[in-house]
Protein backbone atom coordinates (compact mmCIF):
# COMPACT_ATOMS: atom_id res chain seq x y z
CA UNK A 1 138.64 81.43 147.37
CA UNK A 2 141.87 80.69 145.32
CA UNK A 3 145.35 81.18 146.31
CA UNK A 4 148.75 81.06 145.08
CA UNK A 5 149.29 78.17 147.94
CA UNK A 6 146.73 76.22 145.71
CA UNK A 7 149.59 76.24 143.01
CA UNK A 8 152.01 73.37 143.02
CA UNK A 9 151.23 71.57 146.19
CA UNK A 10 151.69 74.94 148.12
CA UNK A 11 154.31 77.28 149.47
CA UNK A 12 156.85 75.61 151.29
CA UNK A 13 159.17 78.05 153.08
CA UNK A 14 163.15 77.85 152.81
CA UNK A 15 164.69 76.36 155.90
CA UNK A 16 165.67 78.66 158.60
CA UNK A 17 169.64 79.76 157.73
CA UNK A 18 172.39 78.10 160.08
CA UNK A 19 173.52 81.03 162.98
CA UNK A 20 175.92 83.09 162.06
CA UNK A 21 179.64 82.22 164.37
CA UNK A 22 179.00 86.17 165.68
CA UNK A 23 175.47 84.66 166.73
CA UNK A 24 177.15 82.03 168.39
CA UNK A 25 180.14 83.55 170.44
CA UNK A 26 177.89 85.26 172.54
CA UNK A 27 181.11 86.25 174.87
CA UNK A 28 183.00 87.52 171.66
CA UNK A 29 185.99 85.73 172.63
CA UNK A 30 186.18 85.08 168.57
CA UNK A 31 186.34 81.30 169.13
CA UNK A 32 183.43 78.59 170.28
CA UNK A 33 183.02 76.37 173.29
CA UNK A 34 181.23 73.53 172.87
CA UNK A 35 178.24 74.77 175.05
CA UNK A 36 178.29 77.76 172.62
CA UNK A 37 178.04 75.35 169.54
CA UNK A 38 175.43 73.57 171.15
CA UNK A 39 173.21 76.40 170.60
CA UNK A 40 173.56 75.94 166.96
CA UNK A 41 171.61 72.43 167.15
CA UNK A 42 168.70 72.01 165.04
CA UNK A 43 165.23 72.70 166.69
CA UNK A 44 163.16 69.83 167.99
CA UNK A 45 165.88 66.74 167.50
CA UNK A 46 166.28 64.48 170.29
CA UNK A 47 168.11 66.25 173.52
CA UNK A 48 170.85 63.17 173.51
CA UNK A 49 171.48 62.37 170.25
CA UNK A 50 171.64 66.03 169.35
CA UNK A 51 174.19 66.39 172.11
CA UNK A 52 176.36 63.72 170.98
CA UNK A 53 176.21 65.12 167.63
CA UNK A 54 177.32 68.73 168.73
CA UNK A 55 179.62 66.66 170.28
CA UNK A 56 181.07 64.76 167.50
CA UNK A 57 181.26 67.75 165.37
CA UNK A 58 182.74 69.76 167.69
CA UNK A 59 185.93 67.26 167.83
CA UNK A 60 185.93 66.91 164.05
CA UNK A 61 185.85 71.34 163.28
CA UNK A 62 188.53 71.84 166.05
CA UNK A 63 191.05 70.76 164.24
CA UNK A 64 193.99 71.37 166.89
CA UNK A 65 191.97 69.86 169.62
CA UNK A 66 191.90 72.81 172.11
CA UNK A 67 188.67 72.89 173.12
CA UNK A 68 187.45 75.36 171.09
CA UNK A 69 186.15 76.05 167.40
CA UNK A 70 187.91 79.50 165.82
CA UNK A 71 186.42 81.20 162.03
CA UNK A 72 189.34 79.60 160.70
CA UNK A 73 188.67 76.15 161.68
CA UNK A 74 184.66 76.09 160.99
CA UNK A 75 185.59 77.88 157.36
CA UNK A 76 188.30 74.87 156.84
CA UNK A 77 185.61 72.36 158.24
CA UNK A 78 183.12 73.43 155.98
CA UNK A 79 184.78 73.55 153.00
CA UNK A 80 186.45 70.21 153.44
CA UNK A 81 182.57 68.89 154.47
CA UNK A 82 180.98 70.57 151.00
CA UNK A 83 184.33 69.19 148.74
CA UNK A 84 183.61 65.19 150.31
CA UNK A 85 180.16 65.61 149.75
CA UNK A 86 180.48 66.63 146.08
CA UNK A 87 182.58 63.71 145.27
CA UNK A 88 180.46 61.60 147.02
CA UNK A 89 177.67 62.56 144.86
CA UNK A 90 180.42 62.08 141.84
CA UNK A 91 181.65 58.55 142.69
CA UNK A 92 177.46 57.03 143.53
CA UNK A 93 176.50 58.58 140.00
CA UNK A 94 179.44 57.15 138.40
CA UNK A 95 177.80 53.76 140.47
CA UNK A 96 174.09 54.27 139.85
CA UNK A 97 174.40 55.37 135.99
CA UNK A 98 177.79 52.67 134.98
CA UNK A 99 178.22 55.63 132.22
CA UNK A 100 175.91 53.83 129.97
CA UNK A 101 173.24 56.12 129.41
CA UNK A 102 171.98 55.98 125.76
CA UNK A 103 172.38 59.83 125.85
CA UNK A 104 176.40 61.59 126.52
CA UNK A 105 177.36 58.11 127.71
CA UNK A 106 180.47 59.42 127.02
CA UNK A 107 180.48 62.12 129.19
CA UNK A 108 178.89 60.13 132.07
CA UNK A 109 182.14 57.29 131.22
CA UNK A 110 184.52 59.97 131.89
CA UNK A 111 183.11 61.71 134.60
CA UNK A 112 183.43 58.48 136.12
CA UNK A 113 186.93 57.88 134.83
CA UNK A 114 187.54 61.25 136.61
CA UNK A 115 186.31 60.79 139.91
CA UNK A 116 188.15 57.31 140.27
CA UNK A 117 191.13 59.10 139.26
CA UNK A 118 190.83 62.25 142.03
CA UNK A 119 190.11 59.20 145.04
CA UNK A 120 193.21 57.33 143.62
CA UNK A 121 195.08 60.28 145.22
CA UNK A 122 198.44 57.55 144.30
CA UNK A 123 197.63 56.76 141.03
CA UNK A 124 198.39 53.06 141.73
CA UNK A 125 195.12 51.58 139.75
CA UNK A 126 193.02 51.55 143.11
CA UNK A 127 191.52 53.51 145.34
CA UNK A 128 193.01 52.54 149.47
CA UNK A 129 190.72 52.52 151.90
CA UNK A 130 192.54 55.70 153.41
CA UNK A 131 192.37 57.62 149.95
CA UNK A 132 188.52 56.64 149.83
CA UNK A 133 187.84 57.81 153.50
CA UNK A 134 189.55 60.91 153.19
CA UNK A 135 188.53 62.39 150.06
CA UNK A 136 184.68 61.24 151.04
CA UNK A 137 184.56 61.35 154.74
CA UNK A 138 183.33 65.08 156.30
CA UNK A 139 185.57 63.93 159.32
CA UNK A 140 183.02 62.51 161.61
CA UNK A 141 182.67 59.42 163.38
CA UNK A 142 179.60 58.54 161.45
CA UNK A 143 180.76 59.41 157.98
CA UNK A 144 184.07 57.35 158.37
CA UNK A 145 181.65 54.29 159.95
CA UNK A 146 179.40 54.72 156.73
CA UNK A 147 181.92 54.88 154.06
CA UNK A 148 184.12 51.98 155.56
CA UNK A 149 180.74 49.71 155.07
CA UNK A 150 180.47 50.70 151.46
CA UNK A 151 184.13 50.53 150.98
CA UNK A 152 184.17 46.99 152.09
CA UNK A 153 181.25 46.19 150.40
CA UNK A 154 183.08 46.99 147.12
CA UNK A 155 186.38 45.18 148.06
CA UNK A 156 185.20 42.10 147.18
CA UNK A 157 188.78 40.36 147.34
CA UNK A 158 189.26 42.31 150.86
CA UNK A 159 192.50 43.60 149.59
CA UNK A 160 192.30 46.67 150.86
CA UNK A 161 192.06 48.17 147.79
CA UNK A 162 189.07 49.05 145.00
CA UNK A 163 189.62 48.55 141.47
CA UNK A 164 187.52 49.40 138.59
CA UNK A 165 186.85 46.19 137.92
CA UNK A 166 185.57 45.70 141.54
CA UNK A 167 183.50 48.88 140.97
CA UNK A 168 181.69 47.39 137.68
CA UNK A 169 180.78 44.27 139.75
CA UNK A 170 179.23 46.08 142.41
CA UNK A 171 177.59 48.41 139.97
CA UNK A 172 176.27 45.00 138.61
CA UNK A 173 175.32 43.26 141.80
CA UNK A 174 173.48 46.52 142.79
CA UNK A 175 171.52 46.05 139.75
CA UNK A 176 170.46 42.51 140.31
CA UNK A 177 169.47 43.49 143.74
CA UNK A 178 167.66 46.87 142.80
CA UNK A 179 167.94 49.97 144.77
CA UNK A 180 165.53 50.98 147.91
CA UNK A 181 164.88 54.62 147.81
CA UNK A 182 165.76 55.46 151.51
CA UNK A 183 167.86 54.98 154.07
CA UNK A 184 167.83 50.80 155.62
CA UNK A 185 166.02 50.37 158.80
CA UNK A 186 167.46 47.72 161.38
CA UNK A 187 171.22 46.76 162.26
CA UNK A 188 174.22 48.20 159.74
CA UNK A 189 174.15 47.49 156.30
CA UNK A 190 175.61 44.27 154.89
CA UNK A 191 174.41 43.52 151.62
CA UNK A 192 175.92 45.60 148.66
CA UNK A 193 172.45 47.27 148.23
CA UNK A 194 172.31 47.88 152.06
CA UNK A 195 175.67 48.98 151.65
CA UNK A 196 175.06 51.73 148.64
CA UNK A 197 171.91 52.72 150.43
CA UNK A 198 173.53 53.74 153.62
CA UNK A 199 175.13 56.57 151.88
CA UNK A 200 172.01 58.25 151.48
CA UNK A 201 172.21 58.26 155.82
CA UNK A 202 176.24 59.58 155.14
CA UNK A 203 174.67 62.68 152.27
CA UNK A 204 172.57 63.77 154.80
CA UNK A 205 174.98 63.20 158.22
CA UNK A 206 177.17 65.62 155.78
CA UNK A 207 174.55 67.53 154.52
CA UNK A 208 173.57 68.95 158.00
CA UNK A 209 177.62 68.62 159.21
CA UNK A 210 178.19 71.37 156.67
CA UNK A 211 175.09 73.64 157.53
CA UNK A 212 175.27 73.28 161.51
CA UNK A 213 179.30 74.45 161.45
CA UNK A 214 178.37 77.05 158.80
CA UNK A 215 179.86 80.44 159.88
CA UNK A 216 178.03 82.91 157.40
């Protein structure tokens, strides 16, 4: 007997949506403890490192460090996580593609140009280590940890600073070396493929960062 499941590998069904912040202020005090936002966890992770997660994103969405998470805060939180994960996702494609394609090269060049331009938050020529973390980092432990290990990966005179010219030799070295197509296994990254590769560990840390704080 046929089905429509035989069609395309199957029906996969859409991941469960993130509780809502009513859902999880189940004393309607119209903010969040942290045992209340532990309840948002994902299903099935490990008890301790989902813990210290909730944990770590707890610290990051209460922004005035009261001890508890408010609408406002979680909104702000998750904004700020969706905006660093966008230009993320800008500044590796400007790495991965060198705006060379045969096709809108172009338009790939000055997306590039762009993104460079919105980290230089200064407009000095290079991108700080500070402007790089903040317009990147969701504000956790582990994005900041991941993103100072490709930052320094790039900074090949340890300046402090990235320049484009920096950029085009790790875009270059990354191409000698060839990219992996998942996250390293083993100790921290310290190669610049290693280094570039971790970020697919930091896209999804700030993938799930945005959907566990999500207040729908």
């Amino acid at each position: 007997m046929s089905s429509i499941s035989g069609v395309g590998g199957g029906y996969r069904p859409p991941p469960p949506k993130p509780p809502s912040f009513d859902t999880l202020d189940s004393d309607t005090s119209g903010a969040l403890s942290l045992d209340e936002f532990k309840t948002g966890a994902p299903k099935g992770a490990d008890s301790a490192k989902a813990s210290a997660r909730s944990e770590e994103l707890f610290k990051a969405i209460d922004s005035d460090s009261d001890g508890s998470v408010t609408k406002e805060e979680s909104d702000a939180f998750k904004a700020k996580a969706e905006k660093a994960q966008q230009q993320l996702q800008s500044f590796l494609f400007g790495l991965q593609t060198d705006g060379t394609s045969e096709t809108g090269a172009t338009e790939e060049s000055d997306d590039e140009t762009d993104i460079f331009a919105q980290l230089d938050a200064n407009a000095d020529g290079g991108i700080a280590k500070d402007e790089f973390l903040s317009a990147l980092s969701s504000g956790t432990q582990t994005s900041s940890d991941l993103l100072s290990k490709l930052f320094e990966a790039i900074d090949s005179d340890k300046d402090g600073s990235v320049s484009k010219e920096e950029q085009s030799s790790f875009q270059q070295a990354l191409e000698k070396r060839g990219r992996p197509s998942g996250p390293p296994p083993g100790p921290p990254p310290s190669s610049a493929s290693q280094a570039y590769d971790s970020t697919y560990q930091l896209g999804a840390s700030n993938a799930s960062g945005t959907a566990y704080s999500q207040a729908a």
